[in-house]
C-alpha atoms as a PDB file:
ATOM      1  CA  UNK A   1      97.717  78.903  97.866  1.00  0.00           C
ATOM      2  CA  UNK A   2     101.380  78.409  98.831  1.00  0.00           C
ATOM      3  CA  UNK A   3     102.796  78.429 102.244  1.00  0.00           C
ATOM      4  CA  UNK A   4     104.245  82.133 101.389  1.00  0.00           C
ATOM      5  CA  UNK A   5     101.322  83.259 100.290  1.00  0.00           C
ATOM      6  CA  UNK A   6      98.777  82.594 103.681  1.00  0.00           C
ATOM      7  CA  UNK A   7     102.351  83.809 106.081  1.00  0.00           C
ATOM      8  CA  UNK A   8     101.964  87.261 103.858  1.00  0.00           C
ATOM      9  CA  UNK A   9      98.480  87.582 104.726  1.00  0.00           C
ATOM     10  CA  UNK A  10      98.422  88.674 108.330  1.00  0.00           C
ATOM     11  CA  UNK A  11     102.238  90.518 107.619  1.00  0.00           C
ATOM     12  CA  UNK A  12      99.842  92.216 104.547  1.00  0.00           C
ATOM     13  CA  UNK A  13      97.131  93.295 107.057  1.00  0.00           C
ATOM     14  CA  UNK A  14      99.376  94.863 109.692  1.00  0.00           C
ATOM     15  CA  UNK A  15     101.449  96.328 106.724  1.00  0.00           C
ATOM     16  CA  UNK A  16      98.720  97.970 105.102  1.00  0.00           C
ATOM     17  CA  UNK A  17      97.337  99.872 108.112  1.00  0.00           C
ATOM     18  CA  UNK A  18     100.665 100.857 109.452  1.00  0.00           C
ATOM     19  CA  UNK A  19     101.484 102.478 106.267  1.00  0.00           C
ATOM     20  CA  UNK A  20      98.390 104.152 105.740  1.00  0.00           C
ATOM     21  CA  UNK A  21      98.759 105.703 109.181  1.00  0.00           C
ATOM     22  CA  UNK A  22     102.701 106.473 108.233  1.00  0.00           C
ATOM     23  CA  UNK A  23     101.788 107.983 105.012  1.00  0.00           C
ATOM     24  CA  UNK A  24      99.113 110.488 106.918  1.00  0.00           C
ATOM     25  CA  UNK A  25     102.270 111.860 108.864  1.00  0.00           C
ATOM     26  CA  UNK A  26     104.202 112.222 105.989  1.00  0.00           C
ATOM     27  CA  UNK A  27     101.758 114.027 104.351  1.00  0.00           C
ATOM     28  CA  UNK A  28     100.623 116.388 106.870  1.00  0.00           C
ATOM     29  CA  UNK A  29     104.541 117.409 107.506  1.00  0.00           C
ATOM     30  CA  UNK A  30     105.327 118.091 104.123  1.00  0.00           C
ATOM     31  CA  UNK A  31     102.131 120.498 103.775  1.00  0.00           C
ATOM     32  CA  UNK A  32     103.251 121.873 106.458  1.00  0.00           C
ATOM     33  CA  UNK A  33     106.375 122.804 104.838  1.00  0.00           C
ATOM     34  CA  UNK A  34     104.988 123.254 101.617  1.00  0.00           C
ATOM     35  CA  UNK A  35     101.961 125.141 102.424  1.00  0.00           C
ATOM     36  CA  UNK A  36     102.946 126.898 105.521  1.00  0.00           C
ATOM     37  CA  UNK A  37      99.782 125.952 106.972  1.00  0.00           C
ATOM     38  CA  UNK A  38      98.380 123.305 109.626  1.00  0.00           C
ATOM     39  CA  UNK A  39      95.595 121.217 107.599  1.00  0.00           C
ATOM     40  CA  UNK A  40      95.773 120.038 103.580  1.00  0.00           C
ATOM     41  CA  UNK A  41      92.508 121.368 102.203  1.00  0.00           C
ATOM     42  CA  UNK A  42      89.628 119.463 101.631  1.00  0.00           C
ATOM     43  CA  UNK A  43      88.045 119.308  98.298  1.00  0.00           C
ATOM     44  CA  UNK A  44      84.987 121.029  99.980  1.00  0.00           C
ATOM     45  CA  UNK A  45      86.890 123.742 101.545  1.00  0.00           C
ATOM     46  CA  UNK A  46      85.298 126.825  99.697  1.00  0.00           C
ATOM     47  CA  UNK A  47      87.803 129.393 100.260  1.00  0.00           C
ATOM     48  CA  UNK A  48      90.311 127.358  98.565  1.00  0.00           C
ATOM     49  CA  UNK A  49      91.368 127.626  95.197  1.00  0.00           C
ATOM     50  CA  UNK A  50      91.257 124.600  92.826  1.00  0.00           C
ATOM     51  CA  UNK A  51      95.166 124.237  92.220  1.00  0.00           C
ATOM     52  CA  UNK A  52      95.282 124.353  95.600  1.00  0.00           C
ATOM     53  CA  UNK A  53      93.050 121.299  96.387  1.00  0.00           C
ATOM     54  CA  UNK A  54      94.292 119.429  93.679  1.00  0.00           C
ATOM     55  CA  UNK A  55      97.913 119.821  94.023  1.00  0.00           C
ATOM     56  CA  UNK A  56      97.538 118.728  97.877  1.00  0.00           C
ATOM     57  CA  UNK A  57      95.029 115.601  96.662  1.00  0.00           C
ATOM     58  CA  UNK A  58      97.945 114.650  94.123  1.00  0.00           C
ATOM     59  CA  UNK A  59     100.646 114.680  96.564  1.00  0.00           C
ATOM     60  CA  UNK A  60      98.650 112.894  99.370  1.00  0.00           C
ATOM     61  CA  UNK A  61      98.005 110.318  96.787  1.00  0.00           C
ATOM     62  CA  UNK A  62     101.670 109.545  95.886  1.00  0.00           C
ATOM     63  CA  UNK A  63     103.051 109.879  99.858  1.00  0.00           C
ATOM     64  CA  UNK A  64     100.410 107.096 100.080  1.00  0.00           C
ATOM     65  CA  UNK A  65     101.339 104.753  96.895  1.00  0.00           C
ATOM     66  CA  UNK A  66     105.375 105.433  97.775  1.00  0.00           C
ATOM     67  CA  UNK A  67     104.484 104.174 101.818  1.00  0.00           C
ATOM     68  CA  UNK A  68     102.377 101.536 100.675  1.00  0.00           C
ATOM     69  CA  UNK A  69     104.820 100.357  97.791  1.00  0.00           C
ATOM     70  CA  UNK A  70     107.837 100.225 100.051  1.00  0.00           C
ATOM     71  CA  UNK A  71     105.834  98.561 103.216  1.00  0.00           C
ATOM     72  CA  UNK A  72     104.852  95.861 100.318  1.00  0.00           C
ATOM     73  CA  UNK A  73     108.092  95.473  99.051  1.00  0.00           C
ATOM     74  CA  UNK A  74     109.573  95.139 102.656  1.00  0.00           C
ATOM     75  CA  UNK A  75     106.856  92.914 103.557  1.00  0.00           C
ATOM     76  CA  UNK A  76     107.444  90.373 101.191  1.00  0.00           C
ATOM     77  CA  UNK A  77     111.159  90.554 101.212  1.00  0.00           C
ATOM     78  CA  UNK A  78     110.632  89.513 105.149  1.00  0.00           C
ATOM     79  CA  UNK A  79     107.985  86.570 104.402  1.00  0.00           C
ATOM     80  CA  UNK A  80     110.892  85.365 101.840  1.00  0.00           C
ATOM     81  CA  UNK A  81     113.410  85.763 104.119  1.00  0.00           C
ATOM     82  CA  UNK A  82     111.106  83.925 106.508  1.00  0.00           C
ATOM     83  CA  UNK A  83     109.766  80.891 104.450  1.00  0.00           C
ATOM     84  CA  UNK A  84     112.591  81.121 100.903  1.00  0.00           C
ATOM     85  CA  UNK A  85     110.018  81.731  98.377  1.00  0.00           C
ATOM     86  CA  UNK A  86     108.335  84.995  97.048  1.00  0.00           C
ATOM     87  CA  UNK A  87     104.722  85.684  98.273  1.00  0.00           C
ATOM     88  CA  UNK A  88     103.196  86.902  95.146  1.00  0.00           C
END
């Protein structure tokens, strides 16, 4: 494992929960605007209709892959910047 590689791995961690918890926020603010309502619905929520539940579960997935993408991508632009080689 190259020196870029192990320096990526603790940068990785921190990276990956702080985008998780960014992504939530996204999320939750553009249902809110969206679906002028508080909470997403839950896949369980029985007084919601399918396109409903599936439309939020779609979006909440690709808030999350866009944060997560981008925190990678920043992540190992910094490590680079840090050490001059690519951590992948």
């Amino acid at each position: 494992m190259n020196t870029a590689k192990i320096a990526y791995k603790p940068v990785g961690l921190l990276a990956g929960a702080l985008s998780g918890m960014a992504a939530g926020a996204v999320f939750k603010q553009v249902w809110k605007v969206l679906g002028h309502e508080k909470d997403a619905p839950d896949a369980t929520d029985e007084d919601r209709r399918w396109r409903e539940v599936l439309l939020a579960a779609a979006l909440q997935g690709a808030i999350f892959a866009a944060v997560k993408a981008a925190t990678d991508r920043g992540g190992a632009t910094a490590v680079r910047r840090m050490t001059g080689t690519w951590p992948g």
